[in-house]
Protein backbone atom coordinates (compact mmCIF):
# COMPACT_ATOMS: atom_id res chain seq x y z
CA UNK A 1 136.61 110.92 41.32
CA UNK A 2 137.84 108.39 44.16
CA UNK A 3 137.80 109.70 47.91
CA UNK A 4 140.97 110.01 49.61
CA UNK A 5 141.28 109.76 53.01
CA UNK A 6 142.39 113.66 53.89
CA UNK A 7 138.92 114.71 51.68
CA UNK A 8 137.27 112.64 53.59
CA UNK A 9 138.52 113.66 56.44
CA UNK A 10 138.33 117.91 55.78
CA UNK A 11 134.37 117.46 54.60
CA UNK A 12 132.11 119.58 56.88
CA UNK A 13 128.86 119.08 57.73
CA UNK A 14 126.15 121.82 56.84
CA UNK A 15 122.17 122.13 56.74
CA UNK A 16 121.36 119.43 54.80
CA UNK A 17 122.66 115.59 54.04
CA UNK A 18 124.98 115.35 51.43
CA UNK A 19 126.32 112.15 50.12
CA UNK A 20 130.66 111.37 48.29
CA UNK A 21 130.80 109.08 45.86
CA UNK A 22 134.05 106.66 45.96
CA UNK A 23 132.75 104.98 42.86
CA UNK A 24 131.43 101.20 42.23
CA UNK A 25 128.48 102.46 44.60
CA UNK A 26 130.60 102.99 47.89
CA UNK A 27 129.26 106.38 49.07
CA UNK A 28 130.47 108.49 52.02
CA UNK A 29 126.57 110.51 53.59
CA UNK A 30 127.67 112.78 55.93
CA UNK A 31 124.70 114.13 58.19
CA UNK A 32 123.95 118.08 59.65
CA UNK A 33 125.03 116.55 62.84
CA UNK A 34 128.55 115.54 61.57
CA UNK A 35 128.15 112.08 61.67
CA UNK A 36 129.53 110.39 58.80
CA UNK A 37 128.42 107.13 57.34
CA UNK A 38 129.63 104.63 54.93
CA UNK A 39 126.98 103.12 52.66
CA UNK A 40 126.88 100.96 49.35
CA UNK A 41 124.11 101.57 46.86
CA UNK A 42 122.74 98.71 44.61
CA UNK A 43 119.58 97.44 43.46
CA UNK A 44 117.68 94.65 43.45
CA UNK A 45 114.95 93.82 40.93
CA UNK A 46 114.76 97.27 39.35
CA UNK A 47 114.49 98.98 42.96
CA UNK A 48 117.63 100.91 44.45
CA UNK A 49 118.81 99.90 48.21
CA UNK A 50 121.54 101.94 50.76
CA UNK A 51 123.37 99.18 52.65
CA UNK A 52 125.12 100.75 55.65
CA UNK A 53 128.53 99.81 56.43
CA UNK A 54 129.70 101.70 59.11
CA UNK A 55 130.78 105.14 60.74
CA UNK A 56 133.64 107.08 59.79
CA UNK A 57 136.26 107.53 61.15
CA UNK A 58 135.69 103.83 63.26
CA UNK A 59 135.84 102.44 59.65
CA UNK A 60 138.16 103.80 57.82
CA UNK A 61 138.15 104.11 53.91
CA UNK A 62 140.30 101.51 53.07
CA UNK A 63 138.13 99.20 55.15
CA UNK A 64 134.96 100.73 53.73
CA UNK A 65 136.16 99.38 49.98
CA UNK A 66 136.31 95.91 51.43
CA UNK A 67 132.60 96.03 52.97
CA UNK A 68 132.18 97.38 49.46
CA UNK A 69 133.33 94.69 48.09
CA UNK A 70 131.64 91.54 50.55
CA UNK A 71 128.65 93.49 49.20
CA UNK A 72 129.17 93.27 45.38
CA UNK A 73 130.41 89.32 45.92
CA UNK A 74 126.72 88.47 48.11
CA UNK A 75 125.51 90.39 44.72
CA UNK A 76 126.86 88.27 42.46
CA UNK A 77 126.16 84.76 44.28
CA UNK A 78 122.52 86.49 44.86
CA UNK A 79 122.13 87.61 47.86
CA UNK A 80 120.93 91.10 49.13
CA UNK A 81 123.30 92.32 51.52
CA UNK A 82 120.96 94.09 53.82
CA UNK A 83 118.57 90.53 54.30
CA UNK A 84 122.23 88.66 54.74
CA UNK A 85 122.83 91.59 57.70
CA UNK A 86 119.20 91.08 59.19
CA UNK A 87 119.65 87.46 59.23
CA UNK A 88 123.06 87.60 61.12
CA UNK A 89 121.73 90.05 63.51
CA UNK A 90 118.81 87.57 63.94
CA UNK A 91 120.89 84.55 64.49
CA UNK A 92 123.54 86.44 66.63
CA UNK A 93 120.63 87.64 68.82
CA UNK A 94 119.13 84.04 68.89
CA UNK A 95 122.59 82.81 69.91
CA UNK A 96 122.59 85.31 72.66
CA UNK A 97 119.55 83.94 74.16
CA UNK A 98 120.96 80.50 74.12
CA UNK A 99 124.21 81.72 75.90
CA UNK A 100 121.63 83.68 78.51
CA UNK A 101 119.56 80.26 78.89
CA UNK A 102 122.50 78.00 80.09
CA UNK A 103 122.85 80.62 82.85
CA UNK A 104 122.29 79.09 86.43
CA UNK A 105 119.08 79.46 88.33
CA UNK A 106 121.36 81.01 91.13
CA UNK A 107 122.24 83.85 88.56
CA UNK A 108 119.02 83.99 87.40
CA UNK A 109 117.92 84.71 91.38
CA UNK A 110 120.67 87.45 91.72
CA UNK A 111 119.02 89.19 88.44
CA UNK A 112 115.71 88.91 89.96
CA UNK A 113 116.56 90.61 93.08
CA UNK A 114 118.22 93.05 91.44
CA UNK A 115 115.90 94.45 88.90
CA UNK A 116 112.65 93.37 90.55
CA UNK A 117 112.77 92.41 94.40
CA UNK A 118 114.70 95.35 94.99
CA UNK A 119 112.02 97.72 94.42
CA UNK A 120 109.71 96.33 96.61
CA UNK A 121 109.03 97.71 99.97
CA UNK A 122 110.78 95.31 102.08
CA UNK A 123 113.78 95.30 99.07
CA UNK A 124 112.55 91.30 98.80
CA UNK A 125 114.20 90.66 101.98
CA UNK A 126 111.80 88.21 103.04
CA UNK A 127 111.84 86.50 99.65
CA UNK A 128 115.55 85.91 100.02
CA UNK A 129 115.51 84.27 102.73
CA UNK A 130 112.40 82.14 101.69
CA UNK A 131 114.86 81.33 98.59
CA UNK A 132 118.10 80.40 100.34
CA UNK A 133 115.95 78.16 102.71
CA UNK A 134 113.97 76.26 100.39
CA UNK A 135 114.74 76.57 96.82
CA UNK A 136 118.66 77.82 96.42
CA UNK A 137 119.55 74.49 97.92
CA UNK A 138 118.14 72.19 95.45
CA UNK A 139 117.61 74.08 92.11
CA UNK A 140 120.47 77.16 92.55
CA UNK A 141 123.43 75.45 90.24
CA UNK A 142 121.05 73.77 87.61
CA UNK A 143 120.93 76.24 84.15
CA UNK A 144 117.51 77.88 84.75
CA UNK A 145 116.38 76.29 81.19
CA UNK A 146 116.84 72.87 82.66
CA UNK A 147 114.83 72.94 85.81
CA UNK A 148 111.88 70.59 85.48
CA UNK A 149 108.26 70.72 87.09
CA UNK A 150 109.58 67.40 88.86
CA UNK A 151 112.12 69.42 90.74
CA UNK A 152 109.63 72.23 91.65
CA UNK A 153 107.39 70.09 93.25
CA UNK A 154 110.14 68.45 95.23
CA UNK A 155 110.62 71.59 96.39
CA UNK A 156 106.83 72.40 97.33
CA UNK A 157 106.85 68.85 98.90
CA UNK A 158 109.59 69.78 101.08
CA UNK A 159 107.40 72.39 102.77
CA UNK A 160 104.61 70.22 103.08
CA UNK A 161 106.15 67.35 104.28
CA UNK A 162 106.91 69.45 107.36
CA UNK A 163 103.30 70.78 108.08
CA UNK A 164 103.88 73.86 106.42
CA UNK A 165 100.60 74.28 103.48
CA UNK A 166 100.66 78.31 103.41
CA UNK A 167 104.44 78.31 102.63
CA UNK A 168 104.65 75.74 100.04
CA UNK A 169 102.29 78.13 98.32
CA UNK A 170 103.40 81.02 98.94
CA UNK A 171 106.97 79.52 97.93
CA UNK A 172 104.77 78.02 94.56
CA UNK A 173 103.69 81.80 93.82
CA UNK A 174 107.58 83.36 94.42
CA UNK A 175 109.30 80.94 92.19
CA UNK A 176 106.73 81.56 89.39
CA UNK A 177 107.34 85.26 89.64
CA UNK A 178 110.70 84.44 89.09
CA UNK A 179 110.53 82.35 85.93
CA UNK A 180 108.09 85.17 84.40
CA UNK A 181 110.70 87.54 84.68
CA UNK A 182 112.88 85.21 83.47
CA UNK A 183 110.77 84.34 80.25
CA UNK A 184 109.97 88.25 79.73
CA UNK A 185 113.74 88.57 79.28
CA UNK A 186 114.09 85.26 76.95
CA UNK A 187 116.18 83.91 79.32
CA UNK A 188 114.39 80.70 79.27
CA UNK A 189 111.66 79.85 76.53
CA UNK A 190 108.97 77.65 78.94
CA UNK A 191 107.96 78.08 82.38
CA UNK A 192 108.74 74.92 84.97
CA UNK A 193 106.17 76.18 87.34
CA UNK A 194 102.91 76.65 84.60
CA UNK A 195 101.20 73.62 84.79
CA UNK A 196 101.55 72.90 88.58
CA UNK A 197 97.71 74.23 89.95
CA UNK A 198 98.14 76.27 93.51
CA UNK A 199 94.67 75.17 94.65
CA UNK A 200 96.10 71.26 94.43
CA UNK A 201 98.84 72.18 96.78
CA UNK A 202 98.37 70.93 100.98
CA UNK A 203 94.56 71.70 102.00
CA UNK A 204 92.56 74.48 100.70
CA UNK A 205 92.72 77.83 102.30
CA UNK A 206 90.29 78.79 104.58
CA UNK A 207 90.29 82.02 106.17
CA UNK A 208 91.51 82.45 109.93
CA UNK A 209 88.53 83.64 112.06
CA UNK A 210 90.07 83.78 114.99
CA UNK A 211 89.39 86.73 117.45
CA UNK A 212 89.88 86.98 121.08
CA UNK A 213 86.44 87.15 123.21
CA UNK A 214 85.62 89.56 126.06
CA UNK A 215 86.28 87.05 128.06
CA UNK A 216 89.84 85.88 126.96
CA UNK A 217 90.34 89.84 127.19
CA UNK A 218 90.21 89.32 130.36
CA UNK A 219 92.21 86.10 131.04
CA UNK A 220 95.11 87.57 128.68
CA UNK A 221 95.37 90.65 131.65
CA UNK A 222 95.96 88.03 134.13
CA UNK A 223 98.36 85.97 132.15
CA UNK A 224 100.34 88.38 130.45
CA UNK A 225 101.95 89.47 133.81
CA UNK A 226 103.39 86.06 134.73
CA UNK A 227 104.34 85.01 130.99
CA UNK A 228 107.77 86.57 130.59
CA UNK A 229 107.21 89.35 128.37
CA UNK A 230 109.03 92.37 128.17
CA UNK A 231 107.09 95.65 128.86
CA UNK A 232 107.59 96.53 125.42
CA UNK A 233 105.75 93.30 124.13
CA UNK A 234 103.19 93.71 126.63
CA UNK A 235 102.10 96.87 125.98
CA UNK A 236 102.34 96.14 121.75
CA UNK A 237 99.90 94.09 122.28
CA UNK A 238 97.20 96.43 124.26
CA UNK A 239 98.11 99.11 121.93
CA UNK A 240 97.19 96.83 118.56
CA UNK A 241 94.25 96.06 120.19
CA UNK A 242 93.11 99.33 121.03
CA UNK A 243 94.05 100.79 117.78
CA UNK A 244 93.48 98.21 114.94
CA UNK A 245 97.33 98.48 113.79
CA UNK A 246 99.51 95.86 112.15
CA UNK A 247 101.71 94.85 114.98
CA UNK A 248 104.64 96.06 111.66
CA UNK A 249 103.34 98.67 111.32
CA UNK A 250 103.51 99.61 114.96
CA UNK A 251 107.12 98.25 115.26
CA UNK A 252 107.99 100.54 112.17
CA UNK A 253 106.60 103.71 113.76
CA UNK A 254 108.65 106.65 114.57
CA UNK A 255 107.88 108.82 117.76
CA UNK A 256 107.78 111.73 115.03
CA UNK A 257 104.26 110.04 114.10
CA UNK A 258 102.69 110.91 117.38
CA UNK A 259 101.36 113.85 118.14
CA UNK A 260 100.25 113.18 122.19
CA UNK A 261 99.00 116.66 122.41
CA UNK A 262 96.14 116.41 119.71
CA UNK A 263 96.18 112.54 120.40
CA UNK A 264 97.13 111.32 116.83
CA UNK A 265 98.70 108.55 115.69
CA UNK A 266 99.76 109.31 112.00
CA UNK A 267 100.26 105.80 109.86
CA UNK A 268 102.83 107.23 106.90
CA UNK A 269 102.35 105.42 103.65
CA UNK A 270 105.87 103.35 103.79
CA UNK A 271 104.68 101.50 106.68
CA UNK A 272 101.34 100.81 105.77
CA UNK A 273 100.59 97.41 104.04
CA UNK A 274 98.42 99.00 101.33
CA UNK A 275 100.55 102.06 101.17
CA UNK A 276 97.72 104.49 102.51
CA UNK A 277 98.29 106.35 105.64
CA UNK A 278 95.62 106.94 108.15
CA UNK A 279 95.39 108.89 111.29
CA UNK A 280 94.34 106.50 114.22
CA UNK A 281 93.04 108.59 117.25
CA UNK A 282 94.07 107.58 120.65
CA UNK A 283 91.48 106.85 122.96
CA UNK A 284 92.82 107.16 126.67
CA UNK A 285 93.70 103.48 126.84
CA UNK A 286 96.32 103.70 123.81
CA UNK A 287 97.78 106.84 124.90
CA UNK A 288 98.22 105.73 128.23
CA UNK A 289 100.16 102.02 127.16
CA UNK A 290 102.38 104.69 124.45
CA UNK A 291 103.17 107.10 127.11
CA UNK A 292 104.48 104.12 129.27
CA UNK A 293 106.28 102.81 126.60
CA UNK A 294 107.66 106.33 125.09
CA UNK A 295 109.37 106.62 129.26
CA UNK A 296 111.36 102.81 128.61
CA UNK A 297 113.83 104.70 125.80
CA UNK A 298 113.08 108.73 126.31
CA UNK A 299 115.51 109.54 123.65
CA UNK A 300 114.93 106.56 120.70
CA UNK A 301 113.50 107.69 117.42
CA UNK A 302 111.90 104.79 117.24
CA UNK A 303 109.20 103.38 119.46
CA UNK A 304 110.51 99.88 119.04
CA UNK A 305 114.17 100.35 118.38
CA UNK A 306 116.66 97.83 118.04
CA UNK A 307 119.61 96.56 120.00
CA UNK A 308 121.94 99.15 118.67
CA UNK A 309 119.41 101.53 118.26
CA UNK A 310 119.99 102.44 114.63
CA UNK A 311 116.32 101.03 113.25
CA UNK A 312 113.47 99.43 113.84
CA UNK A 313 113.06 96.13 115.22
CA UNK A 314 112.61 92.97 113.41
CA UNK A 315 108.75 93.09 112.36
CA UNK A 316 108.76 89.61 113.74
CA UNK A 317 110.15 89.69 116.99
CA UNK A 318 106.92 90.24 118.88
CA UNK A 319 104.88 87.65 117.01
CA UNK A 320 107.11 85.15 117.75
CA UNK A 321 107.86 86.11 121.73
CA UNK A 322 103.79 85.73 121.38
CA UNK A 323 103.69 82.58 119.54
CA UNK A 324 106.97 80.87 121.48
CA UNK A 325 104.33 81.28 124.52
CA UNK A 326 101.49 78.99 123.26
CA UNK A 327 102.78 76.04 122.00
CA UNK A 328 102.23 73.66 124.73
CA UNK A 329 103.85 71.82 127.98
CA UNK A 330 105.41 69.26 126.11
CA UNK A 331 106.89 71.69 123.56
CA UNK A 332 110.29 72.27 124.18
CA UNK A 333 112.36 75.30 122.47
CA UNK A 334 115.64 75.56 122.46
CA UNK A 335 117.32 78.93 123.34
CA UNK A 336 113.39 79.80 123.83
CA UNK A 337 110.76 80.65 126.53
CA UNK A 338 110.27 77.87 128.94
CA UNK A 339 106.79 79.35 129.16
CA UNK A 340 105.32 77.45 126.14
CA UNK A 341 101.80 77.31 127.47
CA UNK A 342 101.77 81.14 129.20
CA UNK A 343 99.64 83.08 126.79
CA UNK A 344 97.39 80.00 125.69
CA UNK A 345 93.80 81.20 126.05
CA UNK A 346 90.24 79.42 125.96
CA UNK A 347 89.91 79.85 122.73
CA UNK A 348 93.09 78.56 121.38
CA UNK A 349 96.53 79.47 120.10
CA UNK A 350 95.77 83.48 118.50
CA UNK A 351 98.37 86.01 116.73
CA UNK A 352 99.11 90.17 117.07
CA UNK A 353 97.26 90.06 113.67
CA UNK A 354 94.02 88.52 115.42
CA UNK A 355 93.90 91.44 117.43
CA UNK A 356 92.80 93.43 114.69
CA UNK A 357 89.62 90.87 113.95
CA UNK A 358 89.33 91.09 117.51
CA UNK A 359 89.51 95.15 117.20
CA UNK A 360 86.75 95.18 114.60
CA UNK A 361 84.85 92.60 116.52
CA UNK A 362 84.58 94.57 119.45
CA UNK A 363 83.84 97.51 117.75
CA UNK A 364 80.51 96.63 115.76
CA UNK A 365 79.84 95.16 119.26
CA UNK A 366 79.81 98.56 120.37
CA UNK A 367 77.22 99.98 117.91
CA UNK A 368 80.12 100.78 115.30
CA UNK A 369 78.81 100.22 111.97
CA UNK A 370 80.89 97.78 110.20
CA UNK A 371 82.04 100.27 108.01
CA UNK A 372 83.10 102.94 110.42
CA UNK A 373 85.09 99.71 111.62
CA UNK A 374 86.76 98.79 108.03
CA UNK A 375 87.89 102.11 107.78
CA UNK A 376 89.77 102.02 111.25
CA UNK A 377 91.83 99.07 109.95
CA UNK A 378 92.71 100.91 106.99
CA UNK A 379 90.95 98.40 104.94
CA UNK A 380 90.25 99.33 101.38
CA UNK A 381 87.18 99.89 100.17
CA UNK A 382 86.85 97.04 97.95
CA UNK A 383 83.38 98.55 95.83
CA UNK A 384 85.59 100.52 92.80
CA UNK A 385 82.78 102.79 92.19
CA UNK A 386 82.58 103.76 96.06
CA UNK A 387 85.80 104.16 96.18
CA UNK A 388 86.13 106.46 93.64
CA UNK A 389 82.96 108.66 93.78
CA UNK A 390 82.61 108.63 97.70
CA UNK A 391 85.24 110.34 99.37
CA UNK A 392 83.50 111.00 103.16
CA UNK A 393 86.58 110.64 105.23
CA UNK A 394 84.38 109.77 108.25
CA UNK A 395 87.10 111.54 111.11
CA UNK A 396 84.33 111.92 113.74
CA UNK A 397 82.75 108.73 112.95
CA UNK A 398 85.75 106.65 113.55
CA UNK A 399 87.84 109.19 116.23
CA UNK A 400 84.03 107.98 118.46
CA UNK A 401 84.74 104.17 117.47
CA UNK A 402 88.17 104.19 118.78
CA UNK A 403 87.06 106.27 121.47
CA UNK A 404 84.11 103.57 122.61
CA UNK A 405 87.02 101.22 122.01
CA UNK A 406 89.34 102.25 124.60
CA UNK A 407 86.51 102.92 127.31
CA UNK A 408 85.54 99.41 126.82
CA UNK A 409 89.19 97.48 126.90
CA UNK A 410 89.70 100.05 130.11
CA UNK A 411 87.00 97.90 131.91
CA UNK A 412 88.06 94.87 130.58
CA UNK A 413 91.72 95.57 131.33
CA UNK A 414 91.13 96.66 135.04
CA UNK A 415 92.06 94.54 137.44
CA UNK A 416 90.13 96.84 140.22
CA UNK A 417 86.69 97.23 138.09
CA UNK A 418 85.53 93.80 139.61
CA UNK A 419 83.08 91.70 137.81
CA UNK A 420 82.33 93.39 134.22
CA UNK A 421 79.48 91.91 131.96
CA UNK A 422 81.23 90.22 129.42
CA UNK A 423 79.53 90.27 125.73
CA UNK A 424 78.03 87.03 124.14
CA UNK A 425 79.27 87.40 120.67
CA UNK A 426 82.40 86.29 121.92
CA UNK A 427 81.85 83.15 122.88
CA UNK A 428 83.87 80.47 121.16
């Protein structure tokens, strides 16, 4: 007997699956959950088949007869009407992915940022910018299918062409990241970037070895006072050195991370670059330069607040107020230092993070073992086995290295200690 649409309408759904025939092999299932289905039954070669047609009441009965009936007509031309449905859902998707491929590299950006840069620790900020500098300009309105290698390397050229070998790489590495995600999502079928080799790009790395002597320890006391520095800047800089800290990691750091008392300095995961905290002891020397510091804004949260006083400040600030002072007398900086040449040492041009080489350096000068040393930068133990099996946190060891530390940049640093023995192994 043919379903009418009140029966269909007033069956209930109990324990098990039960299934209304309309007749000519439309059937109504209806499921313990009270879902209700339309389906067509056939066969093909011998073997019965369910085709589903839709959900009640979203299809309604009358409708159901003429999926029915589509089905019955594929039948007769020979078809099967479930490969005909897997094949439209196929090309559909494929057309989908077509339609997602002419999208523009700019949109594929914003996507990127939003479901990958975004959960990164600086939310990709530094990537954005990187991106509107460099690449946005030239590649953001072509369809992300149609960018080219050729266009790529214009891009990495751009960065060489003005001296710049660690950022056309780095910019290489970001855009790649990029078009992965991209190709994970079948947004685009081939990668611009695979073929173009890193290692070919500008001059091959070498790593920076650059530490500051005993000696330049002692010409940076004498020059820091005439180079224009805030107090703040100055004393970032005796306090990386006498800790081992990230100069960002310092900016970052809330008074709430001090503890003067047992003299602590607790590095919270979030601002550490490997996202391990460590406790840095304070030899005399750092707590000294932080107490100084803590009496410029009493009331700050922050050690290094901003203008407004809502954050941190910019990580960069103090590297380039340090780096804006060595670039030489005929450098000229607009809106800048005049004192280009004012922190120039013997040695060279150096950075906040060469303090921490110079940190370690002075250290194992001291009798640290280079270990004891590692572990006061935070550095991770790179030996998988050791760092699994040995789990010696060394506190005495390295609250004696920082310790020896401080004692030593307190001679170095004193203008009243006279003439102090510098040591050899600094000698450039």
């Amino acid at each position: 007997m043919s379903l009418t649409d009140r029966k269909v309408n007033s069956i209930k759904s109990n324990e098990k699956e039960q299934a209304f025939s309309d007749g000519a092999g439309l059937y109504l299932r209806v499921y313990p959950s009270g879902n209700k289905e339309w389906r067509y039954r056939y066969k093909v070669n011998g073997v019965g088949k369910w085709y589903f047609l839709g959900i009640y009441p979203a299809l309604s009965l009358a409708n159901a007869r003429i999926e029915a009936h589509k089905a019955k007509a594929m039948l007769r031309n020979g078809e099967d009407p479930s490969d005909a449905k897997k094949l439209a859902i196929k090309t559909k998707a494929q057309e989908a992915a077509k339609q997602n491929a002419r999208i523009s590299t700019q949109e594929l950006f914003n996507r990127w940022v939003k479901f990958d840069l975004a959960n990164r620790k600086d939310g990709g900020v530094e990537v954005i910018r990187c991106f509107q500098k460099d690449v946005l300009p030239i590649i953001g309105a072509l369809p992300a299918e149609e960018v080219t290698k050729a266009q790529i390397a214009s891009i990495i050229d751009s960065c060489l062409a003005r001296g710049s070998d660690r950022m056309a790489k780095v910019v290489l590495s970001l855009i790649r990241q990029m078009f992965r995600f991209a190709q994970d999502r079948d947004i685009i079928q081939t990668d611009p970037t695979a073929t173009i080799r890193k290692n070919k790009i500008g001059k091959p790395d070498t790593p920076r070895e650059r530490f500051l002597s005993e000696a330049e320890i002692k010409e940076l006391t004498k020059k820091i006072e005439s180079a224009g520095l805030g107090t703040p800047t100055k004393l970032a800089i005796w306090i990386a050195l006498a800790t081992g800290c990230r100069i960002g990691e310092l900016i970052k750091a809330k008074w709430a991370d001090f503890d003067f008392k047992a003299k602590t300095w607790l590095i919270v995961p979030e601002n550490s670059k490997n996202g391990k905290p460590i406790t840095v002891h304070l030899s005399n020397f750092a707590l000294g330069n932080l107490k100084e510091l803590k009496q410029i804004q009493p009331d700050s949260v922050w050690a290094y607040p901003n203008k407004d006083n809502t954050t941190h400040l910019n990580t960069k600030t103090i590297t380039k107020q340090i780096g804006d002072r060595q670039f030489g007398e005929r450098t000229k900086l607009a809106n800048r230092s005049k004192n280009t040449s004012a922190l120039l040492l013997k040695g060279g041009k150096w950075t906040p993070h060469d303090l921490r080489r110079t940190t370690a350096t002075l250290m194992t000068a001291l009798g640290v073992l280079p270990d004891i040393a590692d572990k006061c930068l935070n550095h991770l133990e790179q030996n998988k086995m050791r760092r699994t099996y040995i789990q010696n946190s060394y506190t005495n060891e390295m609250k004696q290295a920082w310790t020896l530390l401080g004692e030593r940049l307190e001679l170095l640093t004193n203008h009243k200690a006279g003439n102090v023995i510098t040591a050899k192994f600094g000698t450039k």
